[in-house]
Every structure is written in C-alpha cells, then in structure tokens.
Protein backbone atom coordinates (compact mmCIF):
# COMPACT_ATOMS: atom_id res chain seq x y z
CA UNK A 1 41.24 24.72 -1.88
CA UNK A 2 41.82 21.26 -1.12
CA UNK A 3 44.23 19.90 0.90
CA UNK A 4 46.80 17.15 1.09
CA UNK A 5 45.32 14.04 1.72
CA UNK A 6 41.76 14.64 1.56
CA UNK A 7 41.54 14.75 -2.37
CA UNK A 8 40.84 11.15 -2.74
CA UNK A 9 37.32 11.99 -0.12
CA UNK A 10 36.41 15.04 -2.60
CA UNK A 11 37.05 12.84 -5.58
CA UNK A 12 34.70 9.98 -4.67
CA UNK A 13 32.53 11.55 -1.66
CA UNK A 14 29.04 10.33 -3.08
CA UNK A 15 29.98 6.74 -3.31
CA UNK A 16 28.79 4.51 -0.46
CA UNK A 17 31.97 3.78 0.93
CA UNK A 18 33.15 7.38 1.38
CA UNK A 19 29.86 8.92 2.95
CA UNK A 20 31.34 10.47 6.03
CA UNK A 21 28.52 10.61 9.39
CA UNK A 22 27.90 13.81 10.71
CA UNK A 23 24.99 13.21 13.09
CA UNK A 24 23.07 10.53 14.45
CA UNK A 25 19.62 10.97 16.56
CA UNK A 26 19.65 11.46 20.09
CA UNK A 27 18.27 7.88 20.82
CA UNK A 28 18.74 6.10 23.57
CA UNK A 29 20.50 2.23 23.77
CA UNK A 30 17.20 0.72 24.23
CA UNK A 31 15.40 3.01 21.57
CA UNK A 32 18.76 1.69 19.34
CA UNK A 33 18.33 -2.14 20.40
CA UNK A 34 14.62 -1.22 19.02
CA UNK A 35 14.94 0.08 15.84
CA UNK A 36 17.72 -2.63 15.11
CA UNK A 37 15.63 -5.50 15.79
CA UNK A 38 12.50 -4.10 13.81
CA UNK A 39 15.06 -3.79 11.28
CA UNK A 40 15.93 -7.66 11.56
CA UNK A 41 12.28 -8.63 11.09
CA UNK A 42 11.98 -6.47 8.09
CA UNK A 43 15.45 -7.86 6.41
CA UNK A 44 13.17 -11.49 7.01
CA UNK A 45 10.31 -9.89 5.28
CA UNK A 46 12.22 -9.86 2.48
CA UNK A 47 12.22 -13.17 1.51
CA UNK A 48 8.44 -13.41 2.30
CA UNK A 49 6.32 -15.70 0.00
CA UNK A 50 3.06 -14.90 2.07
CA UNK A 51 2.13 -13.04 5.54
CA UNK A 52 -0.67 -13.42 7.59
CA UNK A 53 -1.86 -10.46 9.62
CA UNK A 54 -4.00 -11.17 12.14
CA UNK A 55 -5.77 -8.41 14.25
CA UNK A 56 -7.22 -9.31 17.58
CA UNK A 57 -9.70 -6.70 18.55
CA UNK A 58 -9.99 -4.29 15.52
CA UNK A 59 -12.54 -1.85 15.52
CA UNK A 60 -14.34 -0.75 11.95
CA UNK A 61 -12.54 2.39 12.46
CA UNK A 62 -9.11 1.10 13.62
CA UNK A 63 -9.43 -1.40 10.54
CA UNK A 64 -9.67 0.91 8.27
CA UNK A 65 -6.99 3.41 9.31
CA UNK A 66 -4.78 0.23 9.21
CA UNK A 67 -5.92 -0.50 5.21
CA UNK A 68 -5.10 2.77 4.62
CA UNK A 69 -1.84 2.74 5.81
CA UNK A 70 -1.50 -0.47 3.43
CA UNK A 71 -3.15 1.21 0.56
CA UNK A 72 -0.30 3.96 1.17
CA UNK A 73 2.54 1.08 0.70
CA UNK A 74 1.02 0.43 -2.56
CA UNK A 75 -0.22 -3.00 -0.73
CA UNK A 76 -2.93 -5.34 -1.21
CA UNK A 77 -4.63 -7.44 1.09
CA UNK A 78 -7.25 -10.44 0.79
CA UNK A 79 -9.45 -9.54 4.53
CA UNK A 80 -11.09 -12.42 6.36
CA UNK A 81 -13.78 -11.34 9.51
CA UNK A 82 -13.16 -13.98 12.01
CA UNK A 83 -15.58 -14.54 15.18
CA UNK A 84 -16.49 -10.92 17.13
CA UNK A 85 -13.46 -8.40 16.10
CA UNK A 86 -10.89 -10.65 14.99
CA UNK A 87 -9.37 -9.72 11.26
CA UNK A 88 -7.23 -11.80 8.96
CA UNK A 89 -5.26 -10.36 5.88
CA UNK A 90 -3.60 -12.29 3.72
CA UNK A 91 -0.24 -10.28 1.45
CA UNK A 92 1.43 -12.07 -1.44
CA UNK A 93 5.20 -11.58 -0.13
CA UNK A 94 7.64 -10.66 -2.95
CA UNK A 95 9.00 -14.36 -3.46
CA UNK A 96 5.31 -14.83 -4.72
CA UNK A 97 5.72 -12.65 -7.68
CA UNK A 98 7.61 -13.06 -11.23
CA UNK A 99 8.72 -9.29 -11.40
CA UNK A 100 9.00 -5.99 -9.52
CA UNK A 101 10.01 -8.61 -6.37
CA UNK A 102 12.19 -6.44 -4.90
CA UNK A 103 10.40 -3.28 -4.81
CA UNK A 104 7.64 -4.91 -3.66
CA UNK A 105 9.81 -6.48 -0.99
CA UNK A 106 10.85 -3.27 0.55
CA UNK A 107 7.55 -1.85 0.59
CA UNK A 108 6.55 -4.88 2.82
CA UNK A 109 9.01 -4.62 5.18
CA UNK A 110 8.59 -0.79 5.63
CA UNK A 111 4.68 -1.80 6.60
CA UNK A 112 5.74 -4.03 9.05
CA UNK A 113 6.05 -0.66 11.77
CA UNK A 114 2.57 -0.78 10.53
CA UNK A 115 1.11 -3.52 12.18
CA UNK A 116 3.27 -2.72 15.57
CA UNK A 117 0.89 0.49 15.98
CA UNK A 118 -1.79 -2.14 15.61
CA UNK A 119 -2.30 -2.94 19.54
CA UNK A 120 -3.18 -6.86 19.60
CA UNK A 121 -1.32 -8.32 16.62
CA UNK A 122 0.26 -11.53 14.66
CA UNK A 123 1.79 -12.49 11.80
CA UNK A 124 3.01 -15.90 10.04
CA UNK A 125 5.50 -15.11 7.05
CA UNK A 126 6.61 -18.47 4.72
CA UNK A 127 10.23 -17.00 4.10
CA UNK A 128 11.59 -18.78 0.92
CA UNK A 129 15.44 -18.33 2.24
CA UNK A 130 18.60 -18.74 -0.67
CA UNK A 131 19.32 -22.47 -0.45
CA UNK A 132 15.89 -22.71 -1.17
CA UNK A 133 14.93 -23.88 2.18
CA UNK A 134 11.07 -22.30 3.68
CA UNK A 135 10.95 -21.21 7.33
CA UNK A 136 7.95 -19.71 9.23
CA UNK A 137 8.47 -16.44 10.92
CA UNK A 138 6.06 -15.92 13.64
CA UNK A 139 5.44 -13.21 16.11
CA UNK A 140 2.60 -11.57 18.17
CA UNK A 141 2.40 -8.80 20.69
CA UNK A 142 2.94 -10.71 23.35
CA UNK A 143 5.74 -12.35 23.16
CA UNK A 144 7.33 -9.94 20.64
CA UNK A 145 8.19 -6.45 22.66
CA UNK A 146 9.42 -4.19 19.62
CA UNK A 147 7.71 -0.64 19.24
CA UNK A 148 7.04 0.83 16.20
CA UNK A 149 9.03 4.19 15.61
CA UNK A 150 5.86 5.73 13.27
CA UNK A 151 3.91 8.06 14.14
CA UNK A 152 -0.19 6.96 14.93
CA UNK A 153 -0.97 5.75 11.19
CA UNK A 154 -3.95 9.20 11.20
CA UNK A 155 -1.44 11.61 10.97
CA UNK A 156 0.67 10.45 8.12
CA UNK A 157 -0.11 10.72 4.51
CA UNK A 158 2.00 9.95 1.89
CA UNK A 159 3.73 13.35 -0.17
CA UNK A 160 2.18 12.06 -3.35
CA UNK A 161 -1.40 11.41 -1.70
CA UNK A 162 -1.17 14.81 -0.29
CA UNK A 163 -0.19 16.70 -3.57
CA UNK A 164 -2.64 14.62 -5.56
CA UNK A 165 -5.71 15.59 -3.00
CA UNK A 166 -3.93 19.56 -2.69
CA UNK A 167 -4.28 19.47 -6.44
CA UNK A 168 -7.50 18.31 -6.75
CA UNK A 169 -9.42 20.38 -4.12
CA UNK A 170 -7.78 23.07 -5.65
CA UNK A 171 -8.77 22.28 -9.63
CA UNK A 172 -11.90 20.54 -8.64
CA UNK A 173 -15.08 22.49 -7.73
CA UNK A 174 -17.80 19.58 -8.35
CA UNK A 175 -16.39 16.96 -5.92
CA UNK A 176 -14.55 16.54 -2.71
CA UNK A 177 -12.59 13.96 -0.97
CA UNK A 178 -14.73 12.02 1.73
CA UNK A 179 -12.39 9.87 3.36
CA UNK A 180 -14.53 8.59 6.15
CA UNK A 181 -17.42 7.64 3.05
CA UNK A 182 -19.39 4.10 3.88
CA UNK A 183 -17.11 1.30 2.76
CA UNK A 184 -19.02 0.52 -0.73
CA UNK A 185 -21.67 -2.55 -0.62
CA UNK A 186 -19.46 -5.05 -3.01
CA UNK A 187 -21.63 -8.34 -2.98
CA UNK A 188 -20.25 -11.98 -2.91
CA UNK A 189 -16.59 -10.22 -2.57
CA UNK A 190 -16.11 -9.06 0.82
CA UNK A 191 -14.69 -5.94 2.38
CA UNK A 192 -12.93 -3.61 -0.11
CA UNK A 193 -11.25 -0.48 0.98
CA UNK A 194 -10.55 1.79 -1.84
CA UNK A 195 -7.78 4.14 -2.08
CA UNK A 196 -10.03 7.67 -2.56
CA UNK A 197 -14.02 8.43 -2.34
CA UNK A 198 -15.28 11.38 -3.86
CA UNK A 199 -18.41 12.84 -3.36
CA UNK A 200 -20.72 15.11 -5.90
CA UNK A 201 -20.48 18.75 -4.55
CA UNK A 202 -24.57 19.12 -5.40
CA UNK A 203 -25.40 15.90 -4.00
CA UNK A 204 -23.38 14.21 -1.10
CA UNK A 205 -25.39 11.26 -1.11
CA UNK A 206 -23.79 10.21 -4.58
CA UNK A 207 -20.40 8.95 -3.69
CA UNK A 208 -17.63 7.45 -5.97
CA UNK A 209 -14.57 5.18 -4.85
CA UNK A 210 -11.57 4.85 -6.29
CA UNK A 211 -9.34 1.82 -5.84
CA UNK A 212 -5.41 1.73 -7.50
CA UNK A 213 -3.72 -1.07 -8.84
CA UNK A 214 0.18 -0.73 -8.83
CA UNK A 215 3.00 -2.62 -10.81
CA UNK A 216 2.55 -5.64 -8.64
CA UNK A 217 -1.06 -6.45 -8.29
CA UNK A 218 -1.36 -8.08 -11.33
CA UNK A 219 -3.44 -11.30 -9.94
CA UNK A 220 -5.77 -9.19 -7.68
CA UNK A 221 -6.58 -6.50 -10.40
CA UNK A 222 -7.82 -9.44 -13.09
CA UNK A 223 -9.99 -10.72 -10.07
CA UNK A 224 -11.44 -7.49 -9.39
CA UNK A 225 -12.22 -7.01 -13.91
CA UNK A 226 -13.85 -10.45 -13.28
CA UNK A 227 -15.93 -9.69 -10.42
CA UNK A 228 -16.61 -5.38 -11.87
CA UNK A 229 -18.06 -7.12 -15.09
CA UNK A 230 -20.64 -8.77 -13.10
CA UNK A 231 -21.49 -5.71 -11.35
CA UNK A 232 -21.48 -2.55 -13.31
CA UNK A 233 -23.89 -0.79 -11.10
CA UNK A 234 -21.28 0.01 -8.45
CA UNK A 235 -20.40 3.56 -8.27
CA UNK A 236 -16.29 2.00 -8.26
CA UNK A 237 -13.47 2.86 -10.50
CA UNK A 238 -10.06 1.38 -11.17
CA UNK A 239 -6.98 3.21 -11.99
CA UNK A 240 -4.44 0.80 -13.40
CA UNK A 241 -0.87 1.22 -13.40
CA UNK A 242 0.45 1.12 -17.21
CA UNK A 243 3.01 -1.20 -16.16
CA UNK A 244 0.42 -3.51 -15.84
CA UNK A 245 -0.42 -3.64 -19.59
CA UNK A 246 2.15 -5.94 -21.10
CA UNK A 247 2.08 -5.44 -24.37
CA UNK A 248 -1.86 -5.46 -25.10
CA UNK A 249 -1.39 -1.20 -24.40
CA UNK A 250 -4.47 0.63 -23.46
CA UNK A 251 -6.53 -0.20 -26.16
CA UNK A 252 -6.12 -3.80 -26.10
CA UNK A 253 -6.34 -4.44 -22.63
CA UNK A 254 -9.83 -2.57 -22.61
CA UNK A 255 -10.74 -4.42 -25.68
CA UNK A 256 -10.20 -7.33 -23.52
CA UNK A 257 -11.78 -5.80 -20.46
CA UNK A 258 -14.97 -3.45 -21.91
CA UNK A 259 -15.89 -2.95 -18.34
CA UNK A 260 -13.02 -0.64 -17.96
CA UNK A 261 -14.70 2.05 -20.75
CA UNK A 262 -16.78 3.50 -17.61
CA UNK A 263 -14.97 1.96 -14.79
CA UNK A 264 -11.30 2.15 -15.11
CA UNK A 265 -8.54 4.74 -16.33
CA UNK A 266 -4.85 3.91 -16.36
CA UNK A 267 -2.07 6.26 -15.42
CA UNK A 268 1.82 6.38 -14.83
CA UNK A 269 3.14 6.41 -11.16
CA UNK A 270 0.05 8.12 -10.13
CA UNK A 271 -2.98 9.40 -11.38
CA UNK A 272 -3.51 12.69 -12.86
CA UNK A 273 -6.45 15.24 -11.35
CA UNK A 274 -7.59 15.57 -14.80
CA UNK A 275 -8.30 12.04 -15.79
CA UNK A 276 -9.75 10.94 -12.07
CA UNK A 277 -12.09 13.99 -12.80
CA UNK A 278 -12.91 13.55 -16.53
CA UNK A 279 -14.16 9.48 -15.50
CA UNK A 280 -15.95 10.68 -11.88
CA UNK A 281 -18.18 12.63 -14.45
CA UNK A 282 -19.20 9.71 -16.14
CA UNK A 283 -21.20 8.49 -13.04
C-alpha cells in the first residue's frame, strides 16, 4: 500500500535527487575533515594534464607493490631512478588525452589514496582548469597531513584480477601465477612492471610476463610495438584492449605490427583464461 504523500518518493526513488540516506559510517569529525579533503585533491586531479610522483625512499619491494596498485587502476607510468632510492613516475593526466578523458580522469583521482600509503611522497599536477587557465598543484608528506582511507596496497586486489587468476589456477594445470617473478631484463627501456608473470609448471625457471594495455594507453602501447620489434627474444606479451584498434581491426593492426603474431593477443574489458593460455604456449 502506499500512502498519501509519499507516492511521488515511490514514483521517482532511483533518481539522484530522491535517494533517501539511511546510514552513514561511524567516522569521526576529523576522520570526516579527512576523507573530504582527499576528496578535494582528487576533484583537482581531474583536470590533470600530467602528475609527477615522486617517491623518496622506495624500496624494490615497496616500488613494486606501488606499480601494482597502478597497474590495478588501469594506469601507466614512465619510472625514472633518481640518486640512492629516490623514484620518479611520470602519468599522462586525462586533459592529455583526445578520448576516454573522463574515465581515465576518475581512475586517477581514485589512485591518488595510492600514493598517501606511500610513506615519503610528492606530486606536481599541471591542472588545465575551464577558462583555460594551467595551475600547478603541489603537495608532499610533509606539509600535506591527509591519510589515505585504503587498506596497505598487499591486501587488495581488484574483483576482476581475482576472478581472472581464480579462473586460471583452476583451468590451468601447466602454469602458475608468480607474482613476486624477477622484473624482466628489458634493455635500453628501463624498468617495466607487467601486469601478470606466469611460470611453466615443469620448469620454473622459464617465466612469462604479461603487460595490458587499456582504452587509454594508446601512445605508450605503440612505444612498447616499437621497442618489442627490436627485441623478440623477451619472454613478454601484450594484451591489447580492442578499443585500441580504430578501425584497422585485429587483422590490420597485426599486419601493421607482425611482432604481435607471438607477442600480443587482444581482448575486450579483460582477457580471457583461454587466450592468455593458448599464446603462453607459444613460448
């Protein structure tokens, strides 16, 4: 039954404007003040053209816990080794790209609790603002107090990193997931983290990585054809987003890229068990 006057709430209850709160979390006013001012720095992010990331004291361990976390974003960074531990990586921001911009943009500023699990941190954001205008958004650790309300960045994984891996230990008898694998040896092009390694089940020594390429990472994926081509020996393939393809399609993008006939697959959203099997066989 409905009654007198509340019709109009029944009628139009899953719009915005009529979403009625039931329940809030049992934070405190400082844990409030908190989230709403991490909030603030992510609405900035927004508008990001670039951010800098710097890491003070990073060690090989805590640097790569921190890529993975990016990788999970769907993020891609340029990284820089600086003098003893110091790390620099570089992001496009989504005022840098020509599509997707907004997506991209949120998955930014969602990172940005990220880098406040980091310890000894800074960025440098060029925010390209609606008049047009560019400001500089800078912050560090110590003179920027906000927590981040994450979790430690080793106990999350995504839901559709966990189902793919789930799915794949349980199909998949002749290789396993080896997250803490040796970063592979990629010469002349620096660190690169990949988003899975997989190792052979009758030989562990013989390790594969695996690094993804989403809707946005357009300029870093031709870079990494260009420098894959001139390296075939590595034991690295790319899955590429079919978003990516334009209107080449499969067939004419590898035309264009032969490389990617042992070293690449493509896939929708998110790769497939079957397919990320089928090419770690051809190694």
């Amino acid at each position: 039954m409905v009654l007198h006057g509340e019709a109009e709430f029944d009628f139009y209850g899953d719009l915005p404007d009529y979403e009625t709160l039931t329940g809030m979390p049992d934070w405190t006013a400082a844990e409030f003040l908190n989230r709403y001012n991490v909030a603030l720095v992510q609405g900035c992010l927004l508008y990001a053209s670039s951010l800098e990331v710097t890491l003070e004291a990073a060690t090989p361990m805590e640097l790569r816990k921190f890529i993975r976390r990016l990788k999970f974003f769907r993020l891609l960074a340029e990284v820089e080794k600086c003098a003893g531990r110091k790390i620099k990586l570089r992001l496009s921001g989504p005022f840098a790209l020509f599509s997707e911009n907004r997506k991209y943009g949120l998955q930014l500023a969602a990172f940005f609790p990220v880098i406040l699990l980091a310890g000894r941190w800074s960025i440098r954001a060029e925010l390209r603002l609606r008049d047009g205008d560019c400001e500089i958004l800078s912050l560090n650790h110590e003179k920027c107090p906000l927590r981040s309300h994450y979790q430690r960045w080793s106990s999350y994984v995504p839901e559709e990193v966990a189902l793919f891996l789930k799915a794949f230990q349980r199909e998949v008898t002749q290789w396993r997931s080896v997250p803490d694998a040796p970063l592979p040896d990629m010469p002349g092009e620096g660190s690169i983290f990949p988003d899975f390694s997989f190792a052979a089940a009758d030989d562990p020594k013989k390790i594969i990585h695996i690094e993804l390429f989403h809707r946005w990472h357009s300029g870093p994926l031709e870079a990494r054809l260009a420098w894959l081509a001139g390296h075939p020996e590595v034991p690295l393939l790319l899955g590429i987003d079919r978003s990516l393809l334009g209107k080449e399609g499969e067939a004419g993008f590898t035309a264009r890229h032969p490389v990617l006939e042992r070293h690449g697959f493509f896939f929708s959203n998110y790769p497939g068990v079957d397919r990320v099997r089928r090419m770690l066989e051809k190694f």
